[in-house]
N, C-alpha and C. Protein backbone atom coordinates (compact mmCIF):
# COMPACT_ATOMS: atom_id res chain seq x y z
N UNK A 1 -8.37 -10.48 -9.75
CA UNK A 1 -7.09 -10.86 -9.24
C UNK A 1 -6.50 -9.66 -8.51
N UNK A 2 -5.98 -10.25 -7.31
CA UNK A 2 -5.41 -8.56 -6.70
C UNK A 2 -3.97 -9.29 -6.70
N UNK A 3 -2.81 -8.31 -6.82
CA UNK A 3 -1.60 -8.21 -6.69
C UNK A 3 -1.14 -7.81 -5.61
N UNK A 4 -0.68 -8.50 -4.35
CA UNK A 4 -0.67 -7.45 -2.69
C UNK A 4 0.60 -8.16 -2.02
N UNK A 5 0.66 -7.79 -0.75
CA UNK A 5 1.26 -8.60 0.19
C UNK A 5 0.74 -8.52 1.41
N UNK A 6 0.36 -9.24 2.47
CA UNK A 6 0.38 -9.43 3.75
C UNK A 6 0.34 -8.46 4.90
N UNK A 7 1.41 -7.35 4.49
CA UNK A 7 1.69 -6.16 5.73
C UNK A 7 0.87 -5.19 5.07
N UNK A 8 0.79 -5.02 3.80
CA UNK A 8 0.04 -3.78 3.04
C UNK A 8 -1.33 -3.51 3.59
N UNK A 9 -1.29 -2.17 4.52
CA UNK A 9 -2.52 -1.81 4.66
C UNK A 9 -3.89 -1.55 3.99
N UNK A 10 -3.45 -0.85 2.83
CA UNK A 10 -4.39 -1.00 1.79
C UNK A 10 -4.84 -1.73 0.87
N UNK A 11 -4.28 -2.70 1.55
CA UNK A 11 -4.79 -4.54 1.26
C UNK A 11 -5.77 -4.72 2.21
N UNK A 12 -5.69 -4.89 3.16
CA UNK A 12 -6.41 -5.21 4.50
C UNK A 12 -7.48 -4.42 4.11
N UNK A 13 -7.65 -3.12 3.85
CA UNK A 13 -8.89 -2.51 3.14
C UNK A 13 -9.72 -2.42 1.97
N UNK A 14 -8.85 -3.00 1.68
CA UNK A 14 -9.43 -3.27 0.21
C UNK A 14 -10.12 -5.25 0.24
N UNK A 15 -9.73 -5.54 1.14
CA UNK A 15 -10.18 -7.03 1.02
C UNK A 15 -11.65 -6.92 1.74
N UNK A 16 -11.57 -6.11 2.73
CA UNK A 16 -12.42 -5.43 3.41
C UNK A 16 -13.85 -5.22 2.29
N UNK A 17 -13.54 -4.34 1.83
CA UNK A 17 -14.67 -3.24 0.90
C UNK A 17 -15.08 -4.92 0.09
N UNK A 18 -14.37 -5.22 -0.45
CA UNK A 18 -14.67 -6.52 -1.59
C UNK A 18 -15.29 -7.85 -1.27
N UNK A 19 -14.87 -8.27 0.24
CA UNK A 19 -15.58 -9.30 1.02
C UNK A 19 -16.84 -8.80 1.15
N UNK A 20 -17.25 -7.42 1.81
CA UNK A 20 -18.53 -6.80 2.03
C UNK A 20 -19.42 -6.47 0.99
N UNK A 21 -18.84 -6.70 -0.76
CA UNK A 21 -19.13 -6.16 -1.47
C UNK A 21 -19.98 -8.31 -2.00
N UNK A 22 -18.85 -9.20 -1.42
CA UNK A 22 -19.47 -10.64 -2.31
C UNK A 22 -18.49 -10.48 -3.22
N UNK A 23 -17.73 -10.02 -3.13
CA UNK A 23 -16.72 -9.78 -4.95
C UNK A 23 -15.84 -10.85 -4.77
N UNK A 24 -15.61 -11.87 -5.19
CA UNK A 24 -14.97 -13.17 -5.57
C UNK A 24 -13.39 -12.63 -6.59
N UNK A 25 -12.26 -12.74 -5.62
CA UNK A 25 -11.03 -12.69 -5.80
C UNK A 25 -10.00 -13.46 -5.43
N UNK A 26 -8.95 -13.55 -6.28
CA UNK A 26 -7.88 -14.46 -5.78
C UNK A 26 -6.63 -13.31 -6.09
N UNK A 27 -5.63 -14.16 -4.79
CA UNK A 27 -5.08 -13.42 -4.09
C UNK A 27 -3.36 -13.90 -4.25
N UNK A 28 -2.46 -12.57 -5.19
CA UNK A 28 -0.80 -12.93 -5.26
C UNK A 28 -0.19 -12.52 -4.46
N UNK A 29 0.48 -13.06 -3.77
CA UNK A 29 1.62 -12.54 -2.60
C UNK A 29 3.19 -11.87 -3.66
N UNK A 30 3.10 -10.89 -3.55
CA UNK A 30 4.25 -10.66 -4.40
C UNK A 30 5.41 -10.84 -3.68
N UNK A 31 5.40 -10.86 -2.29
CA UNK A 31 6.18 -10.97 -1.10
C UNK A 31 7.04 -12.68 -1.16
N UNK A 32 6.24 -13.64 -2.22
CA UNK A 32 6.33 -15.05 -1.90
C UNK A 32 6.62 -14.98 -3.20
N UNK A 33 6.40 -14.63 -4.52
CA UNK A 33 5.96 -14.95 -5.65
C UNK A 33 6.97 -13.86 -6.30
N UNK A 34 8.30 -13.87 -6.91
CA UNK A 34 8.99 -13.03 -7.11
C UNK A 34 8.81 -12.31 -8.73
N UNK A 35 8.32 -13.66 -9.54
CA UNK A 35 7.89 -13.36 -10.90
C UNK A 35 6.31 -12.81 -10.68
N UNK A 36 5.56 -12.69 -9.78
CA UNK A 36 4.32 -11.88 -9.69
C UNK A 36 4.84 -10.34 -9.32
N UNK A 37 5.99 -10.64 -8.24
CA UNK A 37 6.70 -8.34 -8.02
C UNK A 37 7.57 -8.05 -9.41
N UNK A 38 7.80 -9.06 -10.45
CA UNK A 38 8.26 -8.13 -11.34
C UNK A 38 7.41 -7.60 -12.19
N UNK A 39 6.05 -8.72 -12.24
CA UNK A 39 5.25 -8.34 -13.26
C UNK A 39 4.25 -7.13 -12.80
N UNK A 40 4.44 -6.89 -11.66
CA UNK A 40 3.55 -5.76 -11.49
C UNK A 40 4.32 -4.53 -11.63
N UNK A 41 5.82 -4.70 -11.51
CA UNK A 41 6.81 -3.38 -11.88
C UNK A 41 6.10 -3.44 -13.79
N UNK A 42 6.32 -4.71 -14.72
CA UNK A 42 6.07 -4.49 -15.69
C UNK A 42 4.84 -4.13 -16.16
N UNK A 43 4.30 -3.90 -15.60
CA UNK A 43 2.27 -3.15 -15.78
C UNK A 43 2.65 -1.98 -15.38
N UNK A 44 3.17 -2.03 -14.19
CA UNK A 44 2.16 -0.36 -13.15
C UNK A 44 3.74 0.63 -13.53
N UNK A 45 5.43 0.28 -13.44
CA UNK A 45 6.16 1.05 -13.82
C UNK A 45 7.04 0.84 -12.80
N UNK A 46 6.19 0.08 -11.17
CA UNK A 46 6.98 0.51 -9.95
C UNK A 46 6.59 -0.35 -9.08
N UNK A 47 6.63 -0.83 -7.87
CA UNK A 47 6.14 -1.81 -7.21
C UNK A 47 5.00 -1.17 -6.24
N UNK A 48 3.92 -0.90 -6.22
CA UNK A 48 3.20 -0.42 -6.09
C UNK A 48 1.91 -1.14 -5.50
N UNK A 49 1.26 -1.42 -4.65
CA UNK A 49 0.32 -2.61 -4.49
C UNK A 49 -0.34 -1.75 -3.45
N UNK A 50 -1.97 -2.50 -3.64
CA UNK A 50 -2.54 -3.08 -4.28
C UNK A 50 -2.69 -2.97 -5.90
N UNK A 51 -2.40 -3.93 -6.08
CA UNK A 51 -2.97 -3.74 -7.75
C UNK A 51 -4.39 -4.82 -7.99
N UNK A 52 -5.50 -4.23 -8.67
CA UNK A 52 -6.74 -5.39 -9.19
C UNK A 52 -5.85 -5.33 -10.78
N UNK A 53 -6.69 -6.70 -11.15
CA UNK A 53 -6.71 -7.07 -11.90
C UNK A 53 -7.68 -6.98 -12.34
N UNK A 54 -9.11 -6.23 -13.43
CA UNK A 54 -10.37 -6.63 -13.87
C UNK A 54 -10.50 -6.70 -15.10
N UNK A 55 -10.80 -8.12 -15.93
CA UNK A 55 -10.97 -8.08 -17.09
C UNK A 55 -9.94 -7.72 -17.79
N UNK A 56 -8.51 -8.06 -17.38
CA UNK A 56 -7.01 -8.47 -18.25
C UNK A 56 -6.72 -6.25 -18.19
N UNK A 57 -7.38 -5.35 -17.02
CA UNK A 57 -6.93 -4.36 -17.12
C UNK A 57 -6.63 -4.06 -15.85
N UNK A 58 -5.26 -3.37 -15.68
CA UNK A 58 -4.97 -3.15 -13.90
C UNK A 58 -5.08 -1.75 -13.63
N UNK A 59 -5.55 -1.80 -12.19
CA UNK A 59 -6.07 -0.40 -11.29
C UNK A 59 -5.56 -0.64 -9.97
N UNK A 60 -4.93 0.43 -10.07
CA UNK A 60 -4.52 0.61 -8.37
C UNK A 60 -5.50 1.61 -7.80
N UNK A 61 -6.00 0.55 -6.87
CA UNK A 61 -7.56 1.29 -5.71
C UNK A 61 -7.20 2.10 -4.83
N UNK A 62 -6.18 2.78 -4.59
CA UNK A 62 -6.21 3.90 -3.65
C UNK A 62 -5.11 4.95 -4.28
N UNK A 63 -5.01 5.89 -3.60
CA UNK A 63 -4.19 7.15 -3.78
C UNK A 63 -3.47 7.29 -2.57
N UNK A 64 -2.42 7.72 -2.66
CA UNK A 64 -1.75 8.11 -1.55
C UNK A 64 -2.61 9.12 -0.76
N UNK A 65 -2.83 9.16 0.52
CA UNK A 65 -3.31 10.39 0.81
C UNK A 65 -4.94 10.42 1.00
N UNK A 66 -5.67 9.26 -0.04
CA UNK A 66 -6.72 9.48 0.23
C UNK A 66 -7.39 8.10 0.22
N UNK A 67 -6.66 7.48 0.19
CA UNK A 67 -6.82 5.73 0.93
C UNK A 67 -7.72 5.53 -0.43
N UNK A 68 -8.91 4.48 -0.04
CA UNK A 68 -9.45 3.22 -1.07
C UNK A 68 -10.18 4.58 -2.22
N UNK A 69 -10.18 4.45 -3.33
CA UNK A 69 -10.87 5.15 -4.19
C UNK A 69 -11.95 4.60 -4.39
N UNK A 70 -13.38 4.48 -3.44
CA UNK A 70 -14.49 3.76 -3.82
C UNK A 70 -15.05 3.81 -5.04
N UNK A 71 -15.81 5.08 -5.34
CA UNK A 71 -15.69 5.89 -6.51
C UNK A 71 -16.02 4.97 -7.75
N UNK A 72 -14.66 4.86 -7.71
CA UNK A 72 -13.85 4.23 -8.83
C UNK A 72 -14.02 2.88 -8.63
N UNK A 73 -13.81 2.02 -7.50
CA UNK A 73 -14.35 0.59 -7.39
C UNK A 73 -15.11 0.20 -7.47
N UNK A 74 -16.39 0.89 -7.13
CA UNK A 74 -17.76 0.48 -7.43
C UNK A 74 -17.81 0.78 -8.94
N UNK A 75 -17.34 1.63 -9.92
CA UNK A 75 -18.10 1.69 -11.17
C UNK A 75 -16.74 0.49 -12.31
N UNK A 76 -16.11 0.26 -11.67
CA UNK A 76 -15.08 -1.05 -12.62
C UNK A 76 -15.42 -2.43 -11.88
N UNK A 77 -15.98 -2.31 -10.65
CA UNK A 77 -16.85 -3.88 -10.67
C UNK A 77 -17.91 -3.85 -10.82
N UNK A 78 -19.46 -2.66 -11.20
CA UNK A 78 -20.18 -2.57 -11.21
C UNK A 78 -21.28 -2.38 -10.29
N UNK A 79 -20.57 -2.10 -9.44
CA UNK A 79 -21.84 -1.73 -7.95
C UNK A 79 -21.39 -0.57 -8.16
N UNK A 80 -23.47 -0.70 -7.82
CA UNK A 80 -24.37 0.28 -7.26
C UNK A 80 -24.02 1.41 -6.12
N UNK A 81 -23.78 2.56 -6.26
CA UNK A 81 -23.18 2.99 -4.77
C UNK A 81 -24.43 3.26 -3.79
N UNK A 82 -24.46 2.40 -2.51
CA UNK A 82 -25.25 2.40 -1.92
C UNK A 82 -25.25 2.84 -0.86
């Protein structure tokens, strides 16, 4: 489950990496969905997006500064870095 909105760039990249990856996700507009932007203030602390969802635990895939954290995406969905 990703937590995003529409204009968020590091949405657009991250849908990116995950389409190319086959990774099967569904997708909250927090922009549309007002009880989905509070609940991600109540997880992450702040409104903050992208947020995944994997296995009922949330990760925000990038860093300021240093865009998508592959890294880290490939070893919490389980790919191989290739």
């Amino acid at each position: 489950m990703v937590y995003t909105a529409t204009w968020c760039h590091d949405w657009h990249a991250l849908k990116q990496f995950l389409d190319s990856q086959g990774i099967v996700y569904s997708v909250i507009d927090v922009e549309a969905d007002a009880a989905a932007s509070a609940e991600v203030i109540r997880h992450v602390g702040k409104r903050a997006i992208p947020q995944l969802v994997i296995d009922g635990e949330w990760f925000q895939p990038y860093a300021p500064g240093r865009g998508l954290l592959l890294d880290d995406l490939r070893r919490r969905l389980g790919i191989a870095r290739g």
